[in-house]
N, C-alpha and C. Protein backbone atom coordinates (compact mmCIF):
# COMPACT_ATOMS: atom_id res chain seq x y z
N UNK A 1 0.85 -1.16 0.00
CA UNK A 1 0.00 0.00 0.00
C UNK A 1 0.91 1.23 0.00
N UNK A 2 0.48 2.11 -0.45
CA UNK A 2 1.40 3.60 -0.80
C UNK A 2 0.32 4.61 -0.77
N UNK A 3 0.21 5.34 0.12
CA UNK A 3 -0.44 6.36 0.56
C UNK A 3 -0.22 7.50 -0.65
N UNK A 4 -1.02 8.01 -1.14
CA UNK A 4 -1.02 9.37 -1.56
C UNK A 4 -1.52 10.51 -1.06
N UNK A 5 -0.23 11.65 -0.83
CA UNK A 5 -0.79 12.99 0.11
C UNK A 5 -0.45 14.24 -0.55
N UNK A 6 -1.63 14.97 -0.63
CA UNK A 6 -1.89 15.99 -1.33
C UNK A 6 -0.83 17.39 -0.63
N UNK A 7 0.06 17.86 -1.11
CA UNK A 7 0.57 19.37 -0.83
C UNK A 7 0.63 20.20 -1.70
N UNK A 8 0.53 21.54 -1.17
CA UNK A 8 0.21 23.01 -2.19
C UNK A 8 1.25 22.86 -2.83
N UNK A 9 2.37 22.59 -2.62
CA UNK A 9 3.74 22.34 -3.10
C UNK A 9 4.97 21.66 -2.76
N UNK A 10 5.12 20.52 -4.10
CA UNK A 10 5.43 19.49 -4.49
C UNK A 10 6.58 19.50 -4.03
N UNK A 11 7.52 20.35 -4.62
CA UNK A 11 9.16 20.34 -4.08
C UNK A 11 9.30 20.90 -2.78
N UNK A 12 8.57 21.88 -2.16
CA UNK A 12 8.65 21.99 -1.10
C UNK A 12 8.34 20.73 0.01
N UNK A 13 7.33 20.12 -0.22
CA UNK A 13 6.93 18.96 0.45
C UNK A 13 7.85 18.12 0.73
N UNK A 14 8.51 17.56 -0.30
CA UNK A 14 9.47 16.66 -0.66
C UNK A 14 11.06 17.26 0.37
N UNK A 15 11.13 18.67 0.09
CA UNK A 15 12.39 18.46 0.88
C UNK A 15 12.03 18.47 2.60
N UNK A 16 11.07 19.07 2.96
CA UNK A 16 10.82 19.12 4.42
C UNK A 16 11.02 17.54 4.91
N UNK A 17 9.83 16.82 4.10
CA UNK A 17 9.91 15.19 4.16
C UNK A 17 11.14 14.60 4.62
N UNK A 18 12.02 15.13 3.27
CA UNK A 18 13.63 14.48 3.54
C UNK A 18 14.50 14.97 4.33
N UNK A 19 13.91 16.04 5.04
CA UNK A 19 14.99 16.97 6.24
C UNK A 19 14.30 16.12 7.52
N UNK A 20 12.82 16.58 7.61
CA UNK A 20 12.07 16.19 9.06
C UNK A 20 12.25 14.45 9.16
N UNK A 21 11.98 13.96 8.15
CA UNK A 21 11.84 12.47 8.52
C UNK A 21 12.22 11.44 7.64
N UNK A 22 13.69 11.75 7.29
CA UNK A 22 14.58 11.30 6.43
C UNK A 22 14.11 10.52 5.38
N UNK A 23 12.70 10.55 4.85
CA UNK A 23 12.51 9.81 3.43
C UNK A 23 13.37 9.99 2.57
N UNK A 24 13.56 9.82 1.53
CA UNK A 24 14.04 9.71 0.23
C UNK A 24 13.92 9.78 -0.77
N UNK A 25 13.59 10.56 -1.86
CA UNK A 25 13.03 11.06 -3.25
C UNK A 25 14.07 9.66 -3.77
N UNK A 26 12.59 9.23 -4.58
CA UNK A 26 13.33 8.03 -5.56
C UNK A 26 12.35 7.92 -7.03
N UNK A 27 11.73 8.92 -7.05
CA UNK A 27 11.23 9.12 -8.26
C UNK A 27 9.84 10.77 -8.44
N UNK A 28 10.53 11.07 -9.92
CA UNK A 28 10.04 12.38 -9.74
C UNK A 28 9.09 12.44 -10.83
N UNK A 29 8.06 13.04 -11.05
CA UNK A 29 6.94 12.82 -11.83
C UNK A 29 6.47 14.43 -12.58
N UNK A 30 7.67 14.97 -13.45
CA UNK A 30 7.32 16.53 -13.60
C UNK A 30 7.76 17.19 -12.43
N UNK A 31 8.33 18.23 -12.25
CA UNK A 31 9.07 19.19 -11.41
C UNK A 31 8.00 19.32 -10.70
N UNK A 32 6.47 19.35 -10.73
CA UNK A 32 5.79 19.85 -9.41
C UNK A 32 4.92 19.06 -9.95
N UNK A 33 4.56 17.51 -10.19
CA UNK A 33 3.31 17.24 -10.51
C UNK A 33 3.38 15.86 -8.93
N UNK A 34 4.28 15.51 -9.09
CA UNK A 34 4.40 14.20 -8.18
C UNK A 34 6.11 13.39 -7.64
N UNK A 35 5.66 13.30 -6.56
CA UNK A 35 7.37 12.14 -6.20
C UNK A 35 6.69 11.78 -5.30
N UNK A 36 7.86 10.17 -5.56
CA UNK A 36 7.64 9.09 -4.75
C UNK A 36 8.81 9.07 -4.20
N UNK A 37 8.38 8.89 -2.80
CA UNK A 37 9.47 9.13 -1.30
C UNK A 37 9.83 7.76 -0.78
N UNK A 38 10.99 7.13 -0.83
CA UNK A 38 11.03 5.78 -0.10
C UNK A 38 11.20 5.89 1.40
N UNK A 39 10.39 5.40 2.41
CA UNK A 39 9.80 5.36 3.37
C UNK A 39 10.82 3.98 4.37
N UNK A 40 12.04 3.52 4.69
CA UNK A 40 12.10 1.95 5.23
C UNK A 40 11.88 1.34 3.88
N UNK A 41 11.27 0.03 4.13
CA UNK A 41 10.54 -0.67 3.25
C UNK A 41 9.50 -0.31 2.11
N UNK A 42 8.75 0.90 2.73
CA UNK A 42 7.92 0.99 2.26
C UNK A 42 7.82 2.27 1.24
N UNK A 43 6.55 3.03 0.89
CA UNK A 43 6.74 4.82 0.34
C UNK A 43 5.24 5.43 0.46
N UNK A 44 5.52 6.50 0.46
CA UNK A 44 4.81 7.51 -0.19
C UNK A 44 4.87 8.45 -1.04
N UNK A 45 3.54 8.99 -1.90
CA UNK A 45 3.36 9.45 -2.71
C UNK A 45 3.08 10.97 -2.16
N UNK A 46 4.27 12.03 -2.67
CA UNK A 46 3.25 13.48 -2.93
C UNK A 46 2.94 13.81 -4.17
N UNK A 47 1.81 14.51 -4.35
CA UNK A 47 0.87 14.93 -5.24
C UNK A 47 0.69 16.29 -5.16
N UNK A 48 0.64 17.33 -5.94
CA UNK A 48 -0.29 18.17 -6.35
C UNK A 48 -1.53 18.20 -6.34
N UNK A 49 -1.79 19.81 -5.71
CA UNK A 49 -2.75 20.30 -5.76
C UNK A 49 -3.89 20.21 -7.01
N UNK A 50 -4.48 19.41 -7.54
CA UNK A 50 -5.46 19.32 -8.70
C UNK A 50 -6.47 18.94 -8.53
N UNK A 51 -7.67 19.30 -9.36
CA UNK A 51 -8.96 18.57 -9.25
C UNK A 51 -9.60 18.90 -8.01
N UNK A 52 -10.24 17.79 -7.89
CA UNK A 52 -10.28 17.49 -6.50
C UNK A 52 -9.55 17.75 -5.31
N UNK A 53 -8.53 17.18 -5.59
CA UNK A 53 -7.43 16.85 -4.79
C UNK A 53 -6.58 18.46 -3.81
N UNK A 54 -6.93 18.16 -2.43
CA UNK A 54 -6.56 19.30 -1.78
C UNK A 54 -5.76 18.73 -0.41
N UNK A 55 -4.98 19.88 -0.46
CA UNK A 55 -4.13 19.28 1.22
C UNK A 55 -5.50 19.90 2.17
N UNK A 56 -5.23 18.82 3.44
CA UNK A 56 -6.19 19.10 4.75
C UNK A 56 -6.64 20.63 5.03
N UNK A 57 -7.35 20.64 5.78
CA UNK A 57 -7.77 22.40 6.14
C UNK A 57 -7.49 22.14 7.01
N UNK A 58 -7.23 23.60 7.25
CA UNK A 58 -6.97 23.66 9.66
C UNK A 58 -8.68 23.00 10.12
N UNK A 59 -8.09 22.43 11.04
CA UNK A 59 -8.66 21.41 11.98
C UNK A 59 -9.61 20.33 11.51
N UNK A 60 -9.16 19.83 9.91
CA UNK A 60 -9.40 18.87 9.63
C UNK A 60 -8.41 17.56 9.82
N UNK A 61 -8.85 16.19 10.12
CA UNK A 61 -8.01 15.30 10.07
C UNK A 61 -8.39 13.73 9.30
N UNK A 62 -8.59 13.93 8.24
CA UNK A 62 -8.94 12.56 7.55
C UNK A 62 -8.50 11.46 7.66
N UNK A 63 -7.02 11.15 8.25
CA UNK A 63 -5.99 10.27 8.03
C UNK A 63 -4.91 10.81 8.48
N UNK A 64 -4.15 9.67 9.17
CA UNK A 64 -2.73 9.45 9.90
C UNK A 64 -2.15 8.23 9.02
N UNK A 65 -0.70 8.64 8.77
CA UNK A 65 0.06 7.47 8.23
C UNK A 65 1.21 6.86 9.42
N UNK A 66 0.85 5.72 10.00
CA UNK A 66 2.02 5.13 10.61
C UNK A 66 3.07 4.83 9.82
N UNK A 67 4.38 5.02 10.60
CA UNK A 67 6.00 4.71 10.33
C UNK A 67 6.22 4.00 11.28
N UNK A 68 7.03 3.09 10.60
CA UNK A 68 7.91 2.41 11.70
C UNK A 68 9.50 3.05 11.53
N UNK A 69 10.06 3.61 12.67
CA UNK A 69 11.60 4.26 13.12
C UNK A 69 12.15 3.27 13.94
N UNK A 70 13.41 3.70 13.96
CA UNK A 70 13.91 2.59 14.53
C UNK A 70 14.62 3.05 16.33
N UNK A 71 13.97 4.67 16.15
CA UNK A 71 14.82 5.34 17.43
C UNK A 71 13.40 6.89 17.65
N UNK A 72 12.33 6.35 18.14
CA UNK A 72 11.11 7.24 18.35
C UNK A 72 12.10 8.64 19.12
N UNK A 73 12.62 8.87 19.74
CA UNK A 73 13.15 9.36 20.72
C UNK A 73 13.71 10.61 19.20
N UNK A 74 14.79 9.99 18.89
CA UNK A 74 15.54 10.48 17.97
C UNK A 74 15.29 11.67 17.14
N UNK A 75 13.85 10.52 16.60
CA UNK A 75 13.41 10.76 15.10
C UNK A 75 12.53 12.27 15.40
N UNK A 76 11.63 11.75 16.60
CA UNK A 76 10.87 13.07 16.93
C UNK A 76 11.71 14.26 17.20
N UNK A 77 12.76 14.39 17.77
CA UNK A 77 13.70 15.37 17.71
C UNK A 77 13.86 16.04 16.58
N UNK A 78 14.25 14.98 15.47
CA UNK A 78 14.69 15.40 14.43
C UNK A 78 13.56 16.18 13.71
N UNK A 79 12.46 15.89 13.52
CA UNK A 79 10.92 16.46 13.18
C UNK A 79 10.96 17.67 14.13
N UNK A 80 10.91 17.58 15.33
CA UNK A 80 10.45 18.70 16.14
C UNK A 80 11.71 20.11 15.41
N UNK A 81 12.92 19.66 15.01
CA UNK A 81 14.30 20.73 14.70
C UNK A 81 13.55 21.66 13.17
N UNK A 82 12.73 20.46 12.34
CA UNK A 82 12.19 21.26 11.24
C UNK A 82 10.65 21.66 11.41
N UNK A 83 10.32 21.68 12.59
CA UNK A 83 8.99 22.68 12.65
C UNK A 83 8.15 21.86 12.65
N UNK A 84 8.38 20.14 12.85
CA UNK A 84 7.17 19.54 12.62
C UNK A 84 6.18 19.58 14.06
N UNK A 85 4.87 19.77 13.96
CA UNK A 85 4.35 20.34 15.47
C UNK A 85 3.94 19.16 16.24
N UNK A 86 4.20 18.92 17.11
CA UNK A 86 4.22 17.47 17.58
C UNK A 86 2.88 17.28 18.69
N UNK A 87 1.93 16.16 18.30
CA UNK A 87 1.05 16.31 18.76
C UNK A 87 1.21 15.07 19.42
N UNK A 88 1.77 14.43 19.98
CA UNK A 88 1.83 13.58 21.12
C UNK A 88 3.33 13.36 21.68
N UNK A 89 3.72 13.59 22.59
CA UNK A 89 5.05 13.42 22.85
C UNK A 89 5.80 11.70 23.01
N UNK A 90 6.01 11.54 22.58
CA UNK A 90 6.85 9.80 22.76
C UNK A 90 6.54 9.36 23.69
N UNK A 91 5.74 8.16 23.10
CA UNK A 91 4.72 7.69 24.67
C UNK A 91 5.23 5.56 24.49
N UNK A 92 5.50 5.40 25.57
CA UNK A 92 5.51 3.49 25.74
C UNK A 92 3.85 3.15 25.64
N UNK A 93 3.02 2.36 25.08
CA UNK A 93 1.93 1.80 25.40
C UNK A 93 2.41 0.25 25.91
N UNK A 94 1.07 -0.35 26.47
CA UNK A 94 0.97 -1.41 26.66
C UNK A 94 0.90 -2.60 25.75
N UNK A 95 1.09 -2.35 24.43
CA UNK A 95 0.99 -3.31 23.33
C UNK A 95 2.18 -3.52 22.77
N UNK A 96 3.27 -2.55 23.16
CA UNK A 96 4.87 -3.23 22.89
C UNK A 96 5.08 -1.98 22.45
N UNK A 97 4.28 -1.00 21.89
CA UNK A 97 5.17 0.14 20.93
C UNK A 97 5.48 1.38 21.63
N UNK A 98 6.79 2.03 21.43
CA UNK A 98 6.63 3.42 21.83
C UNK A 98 6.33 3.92 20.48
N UNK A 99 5.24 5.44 20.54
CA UNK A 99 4.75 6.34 19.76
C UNK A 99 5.07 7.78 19.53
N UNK A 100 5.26 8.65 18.88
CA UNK A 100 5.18 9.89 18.94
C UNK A 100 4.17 10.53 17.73
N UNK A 101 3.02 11.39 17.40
CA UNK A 101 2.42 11.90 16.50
C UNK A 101 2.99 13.40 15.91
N UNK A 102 3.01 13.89 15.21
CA UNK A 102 3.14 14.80 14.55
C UNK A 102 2.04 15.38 13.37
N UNK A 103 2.09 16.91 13.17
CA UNK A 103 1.36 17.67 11.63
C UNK A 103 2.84 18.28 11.29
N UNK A 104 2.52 17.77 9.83
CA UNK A 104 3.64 18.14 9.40
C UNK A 104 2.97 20.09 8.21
N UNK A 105 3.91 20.73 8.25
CA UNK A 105 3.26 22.23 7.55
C UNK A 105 2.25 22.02 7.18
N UNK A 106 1.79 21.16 5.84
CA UNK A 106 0.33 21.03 5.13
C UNK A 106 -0.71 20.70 5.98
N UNK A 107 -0.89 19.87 7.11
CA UNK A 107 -1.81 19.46 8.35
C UNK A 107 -2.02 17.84 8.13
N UNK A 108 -0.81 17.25 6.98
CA UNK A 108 -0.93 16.02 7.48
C UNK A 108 -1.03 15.54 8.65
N UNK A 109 -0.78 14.30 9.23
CA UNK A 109 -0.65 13.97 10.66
C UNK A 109 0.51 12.50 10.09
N UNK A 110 1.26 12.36 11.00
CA UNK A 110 1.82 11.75 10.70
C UNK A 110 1.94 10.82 12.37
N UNK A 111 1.61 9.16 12.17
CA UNK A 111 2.42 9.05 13.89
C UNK A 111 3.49 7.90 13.45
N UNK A 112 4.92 7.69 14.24
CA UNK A 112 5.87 7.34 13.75
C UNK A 112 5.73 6.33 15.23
N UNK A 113 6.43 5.09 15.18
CA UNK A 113 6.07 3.66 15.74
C UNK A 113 7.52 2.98 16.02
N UNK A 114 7.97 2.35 17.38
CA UNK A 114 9.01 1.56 17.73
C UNK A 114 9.09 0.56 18.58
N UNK A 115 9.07 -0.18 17.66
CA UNK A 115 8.51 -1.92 18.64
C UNK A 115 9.30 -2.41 19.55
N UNK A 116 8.95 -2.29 20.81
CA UNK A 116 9.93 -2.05 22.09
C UNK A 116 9.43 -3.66 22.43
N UNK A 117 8.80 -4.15 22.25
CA UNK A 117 8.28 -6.03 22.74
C UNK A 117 7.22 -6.27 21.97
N UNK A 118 7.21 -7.96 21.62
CA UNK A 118 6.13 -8.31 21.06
C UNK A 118 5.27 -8.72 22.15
N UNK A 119 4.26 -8.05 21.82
CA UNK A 119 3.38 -8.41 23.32
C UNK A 119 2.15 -9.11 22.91
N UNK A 120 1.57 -9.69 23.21
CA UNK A 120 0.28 -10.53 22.09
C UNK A 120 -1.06 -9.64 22.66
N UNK A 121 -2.05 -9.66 21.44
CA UNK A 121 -2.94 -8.89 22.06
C UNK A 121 -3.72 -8.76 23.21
N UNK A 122 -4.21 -10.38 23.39
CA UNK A 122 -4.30 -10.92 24.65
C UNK A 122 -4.31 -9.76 25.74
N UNK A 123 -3.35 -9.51 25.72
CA UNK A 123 -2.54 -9.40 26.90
C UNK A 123 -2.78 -7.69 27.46
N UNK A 124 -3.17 -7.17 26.04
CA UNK A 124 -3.70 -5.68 26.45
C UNK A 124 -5.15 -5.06 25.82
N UNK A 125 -5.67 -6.30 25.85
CA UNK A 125 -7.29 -6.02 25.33
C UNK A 125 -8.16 -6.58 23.73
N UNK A 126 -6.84 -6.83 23.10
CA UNK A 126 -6.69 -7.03 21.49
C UNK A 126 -7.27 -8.33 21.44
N UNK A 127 -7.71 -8.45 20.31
CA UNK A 127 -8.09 -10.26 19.66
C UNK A 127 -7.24 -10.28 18.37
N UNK A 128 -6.33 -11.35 17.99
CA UNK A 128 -5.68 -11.72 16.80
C UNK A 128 -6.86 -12.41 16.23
N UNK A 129 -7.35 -11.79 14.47
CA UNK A 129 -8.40 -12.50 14.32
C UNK A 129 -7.75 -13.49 13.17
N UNK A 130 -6.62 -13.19 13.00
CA UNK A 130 -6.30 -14.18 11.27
C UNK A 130 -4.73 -14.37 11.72
């Protein structure tokens, strides 16, 4: 799965991305139409403003994209140094993960994930259904 997220602007997006939360431009789609950011394993897509297609409004929140980091502590630092506004501070839960959330300029939300124990759901309210 590869998320696509709408910003007013494309190259701007892209470098905050790769400053705040070290993605990686690995493909560019027209100077401001689209890039794909390698993510870990995984990516995301920014997009232009078209059509339809609009970044969030203030105090809208449609969607959060989880990351997995490998140093929550770190990483949020590193986000918090480029302005990213941090809406939960690095928290341990009871299901094994520490968390931290963030909006990044456009009003994405972003929350970034570090698997501190495998803990089975069992064990903190969860059912494994498959």
């Amino acid at each position: 799965m590869i998320p696509v997220l709408t910003y007013p602007d494309v190259r701007e997006a892209v470098a905050w991305l790769e400053g705040a939360f070290g993605f990686v431009e690995r493909l560019r789609i027209g100077e401001s139409h689209r890039a794909q950011l390698r993510v870990g394993d995984g990516a995301v897509i920014v997009a232009d403003v078209r059509g339809e297609r609009r970044a969030p409004q203030p105090g809208e929140v449609a969607q959060s994209v989880m990351v997995r980091v490998e140093d929550v502590h770190a990483h949020c630092e590193r986000a918090r140094a480029y302005g990213a506004r941090v809406l939960m501070e690095p928290t341990d839960w009871e299901y094994g993960e520490r968390q931290y959330s963030v909006e990044d300029p456009a009003g994405h939300h972003w929350m970034f994930s570090e698997t501190l124990a495998d803990v089975a759901p069992e064990d903190w309210g969860g059912q494994l259904l498959s």
